[in-house]
C-alpha atoms as a PDB file:
ATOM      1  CA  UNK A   1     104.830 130.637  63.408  1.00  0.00           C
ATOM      2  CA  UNK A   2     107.725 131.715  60.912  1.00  0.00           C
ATOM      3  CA  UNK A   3     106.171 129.885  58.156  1.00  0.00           C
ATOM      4  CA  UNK A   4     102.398 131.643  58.857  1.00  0.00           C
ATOM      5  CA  UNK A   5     104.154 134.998  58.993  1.00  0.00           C
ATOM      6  CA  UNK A   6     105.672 134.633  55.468  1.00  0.00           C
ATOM      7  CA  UNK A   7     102.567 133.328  54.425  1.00  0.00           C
ATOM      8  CA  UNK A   8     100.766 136.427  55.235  1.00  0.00           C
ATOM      9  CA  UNK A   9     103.532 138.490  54.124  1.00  0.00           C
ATOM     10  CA  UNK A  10     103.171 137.103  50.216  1.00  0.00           C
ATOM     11  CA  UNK A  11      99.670 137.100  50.689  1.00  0.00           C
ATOM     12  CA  UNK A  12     100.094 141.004  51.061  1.00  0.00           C
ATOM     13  CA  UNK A  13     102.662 141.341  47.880  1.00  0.00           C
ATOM     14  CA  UNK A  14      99.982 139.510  45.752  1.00  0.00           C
ATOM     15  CA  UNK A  15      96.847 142.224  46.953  1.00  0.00           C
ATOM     16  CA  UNK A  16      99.679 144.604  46.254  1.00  0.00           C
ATOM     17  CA  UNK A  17     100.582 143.104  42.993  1.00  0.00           C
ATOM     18  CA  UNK A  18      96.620 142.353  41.852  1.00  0.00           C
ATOM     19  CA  UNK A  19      96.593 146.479  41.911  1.00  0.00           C
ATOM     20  CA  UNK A  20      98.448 146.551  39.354  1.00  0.00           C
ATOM     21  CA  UNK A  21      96.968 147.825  35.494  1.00  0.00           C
ATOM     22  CA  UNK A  22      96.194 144.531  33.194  1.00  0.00           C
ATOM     23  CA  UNK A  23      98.470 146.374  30.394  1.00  0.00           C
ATOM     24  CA  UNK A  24     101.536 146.091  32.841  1.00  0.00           C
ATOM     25  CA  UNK A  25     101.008 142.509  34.098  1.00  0.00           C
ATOM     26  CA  UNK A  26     100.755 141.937  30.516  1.00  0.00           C
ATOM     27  CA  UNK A  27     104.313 143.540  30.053  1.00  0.00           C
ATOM     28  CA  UNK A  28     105.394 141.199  33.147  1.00  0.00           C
ATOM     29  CA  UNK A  29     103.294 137.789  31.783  1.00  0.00           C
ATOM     30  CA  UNK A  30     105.735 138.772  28.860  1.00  0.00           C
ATOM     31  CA  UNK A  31     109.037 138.317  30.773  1.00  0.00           C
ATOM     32  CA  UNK A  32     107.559 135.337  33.211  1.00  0.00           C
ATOM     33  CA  UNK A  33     106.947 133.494  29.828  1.00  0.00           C
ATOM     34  CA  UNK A  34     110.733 133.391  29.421  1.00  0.00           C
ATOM     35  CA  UNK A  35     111.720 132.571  32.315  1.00  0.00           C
ATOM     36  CA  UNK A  36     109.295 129.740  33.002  1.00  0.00           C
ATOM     37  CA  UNK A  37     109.903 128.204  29.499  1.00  0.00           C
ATOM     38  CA  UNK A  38     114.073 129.048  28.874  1.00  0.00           C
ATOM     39  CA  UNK A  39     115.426 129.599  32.051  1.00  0.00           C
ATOM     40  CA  UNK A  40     113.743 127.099  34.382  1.00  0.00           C
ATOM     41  CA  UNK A  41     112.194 125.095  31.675  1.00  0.00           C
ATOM     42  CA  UNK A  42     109.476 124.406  33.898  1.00  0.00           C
ATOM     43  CA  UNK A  43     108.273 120.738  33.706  1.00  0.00           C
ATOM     44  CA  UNK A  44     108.544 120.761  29.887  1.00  0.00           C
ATOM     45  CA  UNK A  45     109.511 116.863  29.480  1.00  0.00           C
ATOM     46  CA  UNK A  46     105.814 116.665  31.121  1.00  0.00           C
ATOM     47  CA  UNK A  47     104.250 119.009  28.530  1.00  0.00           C
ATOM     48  CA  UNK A  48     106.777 117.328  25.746  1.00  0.00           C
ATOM     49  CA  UNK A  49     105.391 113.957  26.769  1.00  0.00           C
ATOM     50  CA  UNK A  50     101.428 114.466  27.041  1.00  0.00           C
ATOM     51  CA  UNK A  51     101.536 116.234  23.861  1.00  0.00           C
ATOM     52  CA  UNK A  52     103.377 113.387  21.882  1.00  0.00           C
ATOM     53  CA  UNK A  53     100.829 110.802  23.306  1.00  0.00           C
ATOM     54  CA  UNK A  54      97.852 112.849  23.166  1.00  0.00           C
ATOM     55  CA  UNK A  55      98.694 114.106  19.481  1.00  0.00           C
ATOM     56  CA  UNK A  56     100.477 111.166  17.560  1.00  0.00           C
ATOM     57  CA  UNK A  57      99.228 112.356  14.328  1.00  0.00           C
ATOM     58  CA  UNK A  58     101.114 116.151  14.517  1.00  0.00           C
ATOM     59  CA  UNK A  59     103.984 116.649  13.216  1.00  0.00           C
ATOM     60  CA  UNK A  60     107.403 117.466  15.804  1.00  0.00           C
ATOM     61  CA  UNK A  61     106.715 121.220  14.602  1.00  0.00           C
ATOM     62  CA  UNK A  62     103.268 121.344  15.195  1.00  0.00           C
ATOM     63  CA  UNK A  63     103.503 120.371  18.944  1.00  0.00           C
ATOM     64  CA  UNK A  64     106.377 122.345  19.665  1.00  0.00           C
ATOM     65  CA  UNK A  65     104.660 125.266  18.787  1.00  0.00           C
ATOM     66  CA  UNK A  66     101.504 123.884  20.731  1.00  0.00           C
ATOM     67  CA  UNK A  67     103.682 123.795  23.574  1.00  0.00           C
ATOM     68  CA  UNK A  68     105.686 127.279  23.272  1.00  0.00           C
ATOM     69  CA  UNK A  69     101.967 128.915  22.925  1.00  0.00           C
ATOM     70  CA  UNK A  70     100.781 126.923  25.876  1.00  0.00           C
ATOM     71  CA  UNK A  71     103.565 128.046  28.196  1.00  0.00           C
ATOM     72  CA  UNK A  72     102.840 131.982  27.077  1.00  0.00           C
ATOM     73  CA  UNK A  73      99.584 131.224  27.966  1.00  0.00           C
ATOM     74  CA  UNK A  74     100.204 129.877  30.793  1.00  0.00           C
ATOM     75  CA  UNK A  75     102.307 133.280  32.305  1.00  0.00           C
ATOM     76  CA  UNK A  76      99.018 134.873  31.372  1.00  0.00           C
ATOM     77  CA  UNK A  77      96.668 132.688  33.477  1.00  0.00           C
ATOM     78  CA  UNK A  78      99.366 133.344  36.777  1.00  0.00           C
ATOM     79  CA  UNK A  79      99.004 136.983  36.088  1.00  0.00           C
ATOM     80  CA  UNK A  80      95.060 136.814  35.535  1.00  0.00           C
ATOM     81  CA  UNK A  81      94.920 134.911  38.943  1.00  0.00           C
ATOM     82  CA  UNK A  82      97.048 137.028  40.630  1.00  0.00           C
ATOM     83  CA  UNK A  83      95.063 140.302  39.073  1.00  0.00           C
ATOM     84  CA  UNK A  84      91.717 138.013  40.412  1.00  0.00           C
ATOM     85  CA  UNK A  85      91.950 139.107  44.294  1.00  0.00           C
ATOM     86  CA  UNK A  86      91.008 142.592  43.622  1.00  0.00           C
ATOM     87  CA  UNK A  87      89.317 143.089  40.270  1.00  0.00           C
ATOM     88  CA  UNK A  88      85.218 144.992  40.693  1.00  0.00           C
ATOM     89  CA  UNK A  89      82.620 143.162  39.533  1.00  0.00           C
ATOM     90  CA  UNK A  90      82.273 145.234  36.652  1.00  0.00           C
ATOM     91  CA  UNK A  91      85.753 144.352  35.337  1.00  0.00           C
ATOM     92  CA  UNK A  92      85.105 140.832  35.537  1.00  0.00           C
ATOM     93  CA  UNK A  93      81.287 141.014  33.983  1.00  0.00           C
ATOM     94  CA  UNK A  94      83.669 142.656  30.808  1.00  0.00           C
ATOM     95  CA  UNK A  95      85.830 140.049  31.054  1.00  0.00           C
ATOM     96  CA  UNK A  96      84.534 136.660  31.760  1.00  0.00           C
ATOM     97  CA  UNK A  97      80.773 136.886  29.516  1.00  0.00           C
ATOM     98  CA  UNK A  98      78.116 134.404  30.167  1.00  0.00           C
ATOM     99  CA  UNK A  99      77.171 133.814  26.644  1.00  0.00           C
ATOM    100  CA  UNK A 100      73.286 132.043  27.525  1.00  0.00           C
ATOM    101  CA  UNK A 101      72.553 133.127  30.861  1.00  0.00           C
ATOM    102  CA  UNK A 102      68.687 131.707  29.529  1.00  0.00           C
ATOM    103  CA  UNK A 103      69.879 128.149  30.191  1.00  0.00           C
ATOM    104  CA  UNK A 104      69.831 128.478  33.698  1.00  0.00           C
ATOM    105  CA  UNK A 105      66.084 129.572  33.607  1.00  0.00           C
ATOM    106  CA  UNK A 106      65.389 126.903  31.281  1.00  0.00           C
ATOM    107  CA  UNK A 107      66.732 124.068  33.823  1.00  0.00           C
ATOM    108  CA  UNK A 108      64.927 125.871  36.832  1.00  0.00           C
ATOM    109  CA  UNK A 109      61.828 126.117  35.215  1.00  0.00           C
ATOM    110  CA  UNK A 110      61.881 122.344  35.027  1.00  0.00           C
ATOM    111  CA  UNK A 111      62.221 122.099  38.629  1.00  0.00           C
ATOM    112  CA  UNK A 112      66.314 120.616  37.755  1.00  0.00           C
ATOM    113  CA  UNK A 113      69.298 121.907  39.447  1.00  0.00           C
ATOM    114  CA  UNK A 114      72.645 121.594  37.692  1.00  0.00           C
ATOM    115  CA  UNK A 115      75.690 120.142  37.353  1.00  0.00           C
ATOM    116  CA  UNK A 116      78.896 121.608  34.717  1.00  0.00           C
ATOM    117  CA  UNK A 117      81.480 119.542  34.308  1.00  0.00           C
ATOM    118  CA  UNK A 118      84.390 121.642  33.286  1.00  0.00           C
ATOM    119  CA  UNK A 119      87.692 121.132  32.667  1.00  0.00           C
ATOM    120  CA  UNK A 120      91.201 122.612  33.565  1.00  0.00           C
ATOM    121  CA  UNK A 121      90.709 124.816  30.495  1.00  0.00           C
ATOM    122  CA  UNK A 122      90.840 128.236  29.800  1.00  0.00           C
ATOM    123  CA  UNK A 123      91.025 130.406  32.802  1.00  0.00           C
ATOM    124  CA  UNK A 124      88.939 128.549  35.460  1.00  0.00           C
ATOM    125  CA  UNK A 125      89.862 130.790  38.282  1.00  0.00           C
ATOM    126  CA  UNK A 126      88.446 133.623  36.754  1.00  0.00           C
ATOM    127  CA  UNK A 127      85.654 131.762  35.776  1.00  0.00           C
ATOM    128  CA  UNK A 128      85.295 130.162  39.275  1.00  0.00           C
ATOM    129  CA  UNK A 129      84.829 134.033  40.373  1.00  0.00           C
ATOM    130  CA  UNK A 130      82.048 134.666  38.142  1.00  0.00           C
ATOM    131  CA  UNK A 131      80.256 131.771  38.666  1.00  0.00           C
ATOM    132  CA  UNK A 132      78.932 133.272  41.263  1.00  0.00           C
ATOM    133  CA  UNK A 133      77.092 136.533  39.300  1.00  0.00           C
ATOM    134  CA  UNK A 134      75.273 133.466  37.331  1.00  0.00           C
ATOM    135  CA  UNK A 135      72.092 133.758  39.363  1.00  0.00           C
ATOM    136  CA  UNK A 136      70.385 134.184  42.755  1.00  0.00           C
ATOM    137  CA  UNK A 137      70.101 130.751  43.972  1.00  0.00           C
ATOM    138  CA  UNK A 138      73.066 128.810  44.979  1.00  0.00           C
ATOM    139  CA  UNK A 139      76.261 128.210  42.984  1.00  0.00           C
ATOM    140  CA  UNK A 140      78.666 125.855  44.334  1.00  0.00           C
ATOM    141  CA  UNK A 141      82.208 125.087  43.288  1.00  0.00           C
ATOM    142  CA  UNK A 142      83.904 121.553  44.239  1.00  0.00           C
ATOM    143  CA  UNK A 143      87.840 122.039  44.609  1.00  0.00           C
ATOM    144  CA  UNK A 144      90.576 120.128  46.046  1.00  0.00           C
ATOM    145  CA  UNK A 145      92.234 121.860  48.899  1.00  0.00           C
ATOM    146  CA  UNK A 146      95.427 122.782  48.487  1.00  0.00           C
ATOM    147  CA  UNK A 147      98.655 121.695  51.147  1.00  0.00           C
ATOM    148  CA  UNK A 148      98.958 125.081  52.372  1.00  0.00           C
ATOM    149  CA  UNK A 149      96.217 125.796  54.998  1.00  0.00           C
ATOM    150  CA  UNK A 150      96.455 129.733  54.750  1.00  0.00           C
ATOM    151  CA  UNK A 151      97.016 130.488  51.286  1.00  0.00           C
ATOM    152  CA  UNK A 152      94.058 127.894  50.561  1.00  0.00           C
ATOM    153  CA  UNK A 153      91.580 129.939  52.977  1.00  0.00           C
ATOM    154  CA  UNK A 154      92.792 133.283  50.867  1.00  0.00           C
ATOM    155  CA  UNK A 155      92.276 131.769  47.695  1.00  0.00           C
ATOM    156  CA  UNK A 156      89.220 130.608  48.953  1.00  0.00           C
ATOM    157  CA  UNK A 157      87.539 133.579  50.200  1.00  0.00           C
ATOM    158  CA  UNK A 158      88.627 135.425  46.710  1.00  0.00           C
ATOM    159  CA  UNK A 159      86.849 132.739  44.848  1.00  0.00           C
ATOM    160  CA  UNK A 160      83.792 132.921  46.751  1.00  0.00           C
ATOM    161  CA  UNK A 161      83.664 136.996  46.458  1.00  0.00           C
ATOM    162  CA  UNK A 162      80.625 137.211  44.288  1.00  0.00           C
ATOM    163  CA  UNK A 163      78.795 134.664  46.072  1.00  0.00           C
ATOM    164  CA  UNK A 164      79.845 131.123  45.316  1.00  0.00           C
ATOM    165  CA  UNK A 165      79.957 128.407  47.860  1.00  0.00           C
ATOM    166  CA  UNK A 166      82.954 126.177  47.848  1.00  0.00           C
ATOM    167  CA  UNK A 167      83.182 122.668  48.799  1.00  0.00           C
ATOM    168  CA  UNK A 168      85.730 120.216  49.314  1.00  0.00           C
ATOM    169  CA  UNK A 169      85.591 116.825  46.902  1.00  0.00           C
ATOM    170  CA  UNK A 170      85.117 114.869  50.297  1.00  0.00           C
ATOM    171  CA  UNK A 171      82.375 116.751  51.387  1.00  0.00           C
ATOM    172  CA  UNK A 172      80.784 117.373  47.781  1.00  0.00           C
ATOM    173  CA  UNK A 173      77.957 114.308  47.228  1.00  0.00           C
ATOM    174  CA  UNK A 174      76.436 115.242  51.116  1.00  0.00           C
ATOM    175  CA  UNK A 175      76.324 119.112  50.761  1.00  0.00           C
ATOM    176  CA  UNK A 176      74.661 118.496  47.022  1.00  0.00           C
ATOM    177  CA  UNK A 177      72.073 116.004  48.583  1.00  0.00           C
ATOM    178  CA  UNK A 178      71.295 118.294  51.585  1.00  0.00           C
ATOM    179  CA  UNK A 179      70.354 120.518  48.898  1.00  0.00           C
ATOM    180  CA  UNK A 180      68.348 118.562  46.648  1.00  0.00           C
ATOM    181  CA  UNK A 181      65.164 120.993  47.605  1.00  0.00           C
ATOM    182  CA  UNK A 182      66.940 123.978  46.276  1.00  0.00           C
ATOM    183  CA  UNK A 183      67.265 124.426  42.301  1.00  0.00           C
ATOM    184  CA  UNK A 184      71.094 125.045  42.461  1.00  0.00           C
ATOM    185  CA  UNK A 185      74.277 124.670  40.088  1.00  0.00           C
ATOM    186  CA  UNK A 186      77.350 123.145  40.938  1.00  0.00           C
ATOM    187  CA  UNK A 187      80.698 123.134  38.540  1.00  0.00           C
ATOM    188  CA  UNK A 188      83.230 119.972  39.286  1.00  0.00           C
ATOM    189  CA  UNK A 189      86.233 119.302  37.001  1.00  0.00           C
ATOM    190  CA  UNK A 190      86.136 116.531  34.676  1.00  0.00           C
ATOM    191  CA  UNK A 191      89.699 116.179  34.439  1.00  0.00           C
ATOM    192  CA  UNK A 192      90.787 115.386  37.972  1.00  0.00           C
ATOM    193  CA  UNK A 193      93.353 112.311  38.613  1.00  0.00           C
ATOM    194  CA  UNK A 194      91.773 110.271  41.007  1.00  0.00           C
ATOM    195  CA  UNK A 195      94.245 109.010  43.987  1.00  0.00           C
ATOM    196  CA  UNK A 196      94.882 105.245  43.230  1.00  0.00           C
ATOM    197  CA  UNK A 197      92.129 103.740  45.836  1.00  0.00           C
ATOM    198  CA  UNK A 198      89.620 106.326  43.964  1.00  0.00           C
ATOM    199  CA  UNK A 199      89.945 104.435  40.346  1.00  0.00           C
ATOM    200  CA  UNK A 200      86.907 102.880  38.773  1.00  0.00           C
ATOM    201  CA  UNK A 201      86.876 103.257  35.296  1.00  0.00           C
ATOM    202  CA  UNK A 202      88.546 104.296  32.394  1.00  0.00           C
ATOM    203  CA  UNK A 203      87.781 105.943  29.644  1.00  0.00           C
ATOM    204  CA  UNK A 204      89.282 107.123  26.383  1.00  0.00           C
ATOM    205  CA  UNK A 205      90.562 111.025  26.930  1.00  0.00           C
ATOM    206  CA  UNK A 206      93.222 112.877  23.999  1.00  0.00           C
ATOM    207  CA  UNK A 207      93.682 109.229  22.587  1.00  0.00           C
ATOM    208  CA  UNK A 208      94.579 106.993  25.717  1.00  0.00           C
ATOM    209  CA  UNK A 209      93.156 105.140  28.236  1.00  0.00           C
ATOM    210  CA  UNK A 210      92.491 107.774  31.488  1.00  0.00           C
ATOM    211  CA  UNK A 211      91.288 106.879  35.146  1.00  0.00           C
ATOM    212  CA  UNK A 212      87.952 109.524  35.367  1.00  0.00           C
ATOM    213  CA  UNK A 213      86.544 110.062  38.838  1.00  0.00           C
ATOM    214  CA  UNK A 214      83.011 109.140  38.420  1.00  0.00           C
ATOM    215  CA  UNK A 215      81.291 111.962  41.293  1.00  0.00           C
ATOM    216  CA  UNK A 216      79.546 114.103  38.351  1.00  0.00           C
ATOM    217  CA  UNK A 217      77.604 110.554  36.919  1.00  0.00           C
ATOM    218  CA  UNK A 218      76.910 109.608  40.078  1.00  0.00           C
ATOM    219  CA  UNK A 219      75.331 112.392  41.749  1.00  0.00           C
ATOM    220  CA  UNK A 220      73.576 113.533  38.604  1.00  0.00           C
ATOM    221  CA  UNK A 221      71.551 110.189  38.585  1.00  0.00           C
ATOM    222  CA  UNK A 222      71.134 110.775  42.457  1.00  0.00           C
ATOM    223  CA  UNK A 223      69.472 114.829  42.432  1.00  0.00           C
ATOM    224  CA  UNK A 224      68.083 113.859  38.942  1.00  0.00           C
ATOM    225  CA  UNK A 225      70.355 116.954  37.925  1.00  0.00           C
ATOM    226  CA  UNK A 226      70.904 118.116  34.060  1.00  0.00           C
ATOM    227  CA  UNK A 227      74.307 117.853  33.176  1.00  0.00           C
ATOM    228  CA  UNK A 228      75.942 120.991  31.161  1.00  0.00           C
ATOM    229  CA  UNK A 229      79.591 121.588  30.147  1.00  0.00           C
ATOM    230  CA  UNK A 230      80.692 125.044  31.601  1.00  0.00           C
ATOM    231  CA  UNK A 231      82.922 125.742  28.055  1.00  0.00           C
ATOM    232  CA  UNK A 232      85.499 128.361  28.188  1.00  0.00           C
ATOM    233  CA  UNK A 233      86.307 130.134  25.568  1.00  0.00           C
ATOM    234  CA  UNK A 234      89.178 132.823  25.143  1.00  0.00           C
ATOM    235  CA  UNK A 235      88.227 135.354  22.798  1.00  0.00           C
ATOM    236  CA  UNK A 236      91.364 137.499  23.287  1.00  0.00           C
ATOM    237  CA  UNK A 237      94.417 138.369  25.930  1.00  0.00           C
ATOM    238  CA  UNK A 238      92.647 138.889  29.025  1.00  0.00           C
ATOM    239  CA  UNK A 239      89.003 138.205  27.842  1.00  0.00           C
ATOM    240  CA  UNK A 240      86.614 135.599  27.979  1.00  0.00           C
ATOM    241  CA  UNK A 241      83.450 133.607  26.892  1.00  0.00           C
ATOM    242  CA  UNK A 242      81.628 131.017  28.975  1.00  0.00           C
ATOM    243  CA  UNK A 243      78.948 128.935  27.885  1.00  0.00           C
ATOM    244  CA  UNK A 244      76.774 125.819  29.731  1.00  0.00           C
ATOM    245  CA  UNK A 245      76.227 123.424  26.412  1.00  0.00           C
ATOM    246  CA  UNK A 246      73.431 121.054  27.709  1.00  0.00           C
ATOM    247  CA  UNK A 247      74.808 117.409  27.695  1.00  0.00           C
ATOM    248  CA  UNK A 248      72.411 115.294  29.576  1.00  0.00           C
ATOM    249  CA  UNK A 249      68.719 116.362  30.652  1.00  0.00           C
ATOM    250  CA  UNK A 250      68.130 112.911  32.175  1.00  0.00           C
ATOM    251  CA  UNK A 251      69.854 111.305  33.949  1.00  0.00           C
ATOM    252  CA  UNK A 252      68.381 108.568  35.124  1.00  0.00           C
ATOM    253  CA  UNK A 253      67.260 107.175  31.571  1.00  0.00           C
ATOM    254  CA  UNK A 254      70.938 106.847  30.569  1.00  0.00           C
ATOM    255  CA  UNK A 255      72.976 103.501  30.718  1.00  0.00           C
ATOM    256  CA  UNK A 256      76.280 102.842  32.971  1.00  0.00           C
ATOM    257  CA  UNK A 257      79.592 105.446  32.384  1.00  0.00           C
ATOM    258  CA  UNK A 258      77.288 107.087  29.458  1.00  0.00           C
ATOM    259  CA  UNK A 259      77.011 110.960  31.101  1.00  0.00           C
ATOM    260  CA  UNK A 260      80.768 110.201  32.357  1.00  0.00           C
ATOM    261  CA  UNK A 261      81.949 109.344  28.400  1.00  0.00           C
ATOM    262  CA  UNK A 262      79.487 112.421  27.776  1.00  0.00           C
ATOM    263  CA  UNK A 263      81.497 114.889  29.356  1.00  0.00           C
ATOM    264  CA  UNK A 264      84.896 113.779  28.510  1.00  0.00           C
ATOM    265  CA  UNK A 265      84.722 113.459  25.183  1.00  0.00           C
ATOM    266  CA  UNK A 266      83.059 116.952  25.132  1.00  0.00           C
ATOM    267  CA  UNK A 267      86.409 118.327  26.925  1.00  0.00           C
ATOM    268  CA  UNK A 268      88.541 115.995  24.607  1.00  0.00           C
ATOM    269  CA  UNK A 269      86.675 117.927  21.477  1.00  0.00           C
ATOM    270  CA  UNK A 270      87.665 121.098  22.748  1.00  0.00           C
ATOM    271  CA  UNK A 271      90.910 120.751  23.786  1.00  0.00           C
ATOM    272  CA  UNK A 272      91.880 118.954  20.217  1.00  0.00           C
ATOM    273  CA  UNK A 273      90.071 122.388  18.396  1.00  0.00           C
ATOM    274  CA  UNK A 274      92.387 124.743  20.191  1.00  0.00           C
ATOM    275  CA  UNK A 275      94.871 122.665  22.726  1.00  0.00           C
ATOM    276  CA  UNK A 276      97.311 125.732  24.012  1.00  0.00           C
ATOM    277  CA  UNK A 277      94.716 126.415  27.272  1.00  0.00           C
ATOM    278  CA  UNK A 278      94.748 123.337  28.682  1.00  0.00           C
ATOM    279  CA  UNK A 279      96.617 122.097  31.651  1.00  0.00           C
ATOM    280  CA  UNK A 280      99.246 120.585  29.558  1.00  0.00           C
ATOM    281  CA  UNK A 281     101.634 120.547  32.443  1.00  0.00           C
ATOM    282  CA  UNK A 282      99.387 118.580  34.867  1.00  0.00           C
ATOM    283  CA  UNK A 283     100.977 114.781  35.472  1.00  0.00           C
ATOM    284  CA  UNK A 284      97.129 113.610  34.245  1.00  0.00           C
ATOM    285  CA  UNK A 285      97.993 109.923  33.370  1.00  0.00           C
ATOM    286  CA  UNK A 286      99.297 108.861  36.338  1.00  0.00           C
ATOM    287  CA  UNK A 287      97.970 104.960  35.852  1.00  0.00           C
ATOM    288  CA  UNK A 288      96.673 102.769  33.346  1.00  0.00           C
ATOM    289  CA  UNK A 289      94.572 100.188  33.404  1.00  0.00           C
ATOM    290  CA  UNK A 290      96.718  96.750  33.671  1.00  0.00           C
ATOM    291  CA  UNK A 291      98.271  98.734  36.883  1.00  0.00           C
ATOM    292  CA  UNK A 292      94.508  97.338  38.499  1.00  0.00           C
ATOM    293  CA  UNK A 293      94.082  94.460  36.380  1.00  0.00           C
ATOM    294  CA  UNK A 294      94.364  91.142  38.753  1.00  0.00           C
END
């Protein structure tokens, strides 16, 4: 009961703190920066680690100041998520541009839903919000629920604002097939870890071998869905580009793990072109592959 109560009671300091002007969270993203990377030096052996094995070829300098301008940008994202909960709709269309809304017509026309596979990348929770402004018919967003119950349902309900559905990884593959008479687009991330009875296959991801879930391959070949990457771009502090770069329009002609090494290396490209907005602090390479080899 204690715990609920508190939960509400932050959940109430972040509406208050989402009213807040972009130039001051700025100021604060500012300060946060410091204290996440100097004073609790939040995870950066993790961030120190992936970027040594991900970028053998750069020089000590070069990823240290990868990894200084990834933690800045990460106090921006927690500000930008935070700000999320209460920005209008014409804040975000300012912010978060859909660079070739046309695409979406183009698939439809065809009589194809489809599926994005996007990555951890940019701001994604923004991103997630505006999905939903991309058109009329159904957008869905696949997400892993987080521990705590109530702050999930609030983050939840603020992603689905401007009309996305959201839908658990468990219950993604039946709510896409009890769709399959609708022309609809769904986003999933292509750079989930998959929980150790969940790994298939491996594939080559920032130069090392990385357990991929397979759910995008498989359900594209299943709905006969075109497969886009939802790229994010950032074109300045607190603004935005998205784009859906056609990847697969078939499907079904392609051979075994070929739309699943599609879409990573895609998300491999852009994170080695500009690597300070990815997740660098995720624990991504949990396993490797002699850890299933019999």
């Amino acid at each position: 009961m204690l715990k609920k109560a508190a939960d509400g009671i932050g959940i109430f300091f972040w509406y208050l703190f989402s009213l807040l002007p972009f130039w001051f969270l700025y100021l604060f993203s500012d300060f946060l920066y410091l204290i996440i990377y100097y004073v609790a030096k939040y995870r950066r052996r993790v961030v120190r680690d992936n970027l040594r094995n991900a970028f053998p070829d750069k020089s000590d300098a070069e990823r240290l100041k990868i990894e200084k301008d990834y933690f800045k940008y990460m106090a921006d994202l927690l500000v930008e998520t935070f700000k999320m909960v209460s920005i209008s709709e014409k804040e975000l269309r300012k912010r978060m541009h859909m660079t070739n809304p046309e695409i979406v017509d183009h698939y439809f026309s065809q009589g194809k839903s489809i599926i994005a596979a996007a990555g951890h990348y940019g701001n994604w929770e923004m991103s997630a919000l505006a999905f939903g402004l991309l058109t009329p018919n159904k957008t869905i967003i696949v997400y892993k629920p987080l521990t705590n119950p109530t702050f999930d349902a609030f983050l939840n309900k603020q992603r689905a604002r401007f009309g996305s559905m959201l839908v658990t990884m468990k219950q993604t593959l039946r709510t896409i097939i009890g769709l399959k008479n609708e022309r609809i687009v769904s986003v999933l991330a292509s750079d989930q870890t998959p929980g150790v009875n969940e790994v298939n296959y491996f594939t080559t991801f920032l130069n090392q071998p990385t357990a991929v879930f397979l759910g995008i391959e498989k359900i594209a070949k299943m709905t006969d869905a075109a497969v886009v990457f939802y790229r994010i771009e950032r074109v300045k502090r607190g603004y935005y580009t998205y784009t859906l770069v056609p990847l697969i329009d078939n499907p079904k002609d392609t051979a075994e793990y070929e739309i699943t090494n599609t879409h990573v290396a895609y998300l491999d490209k852009q994170i080695k072109e500009t690597p300070q907005y990815w997740l660098w602090s995720h624990k991504r390479w949990k396993f490797k592959p002699e850890d299933f080899r019999k």
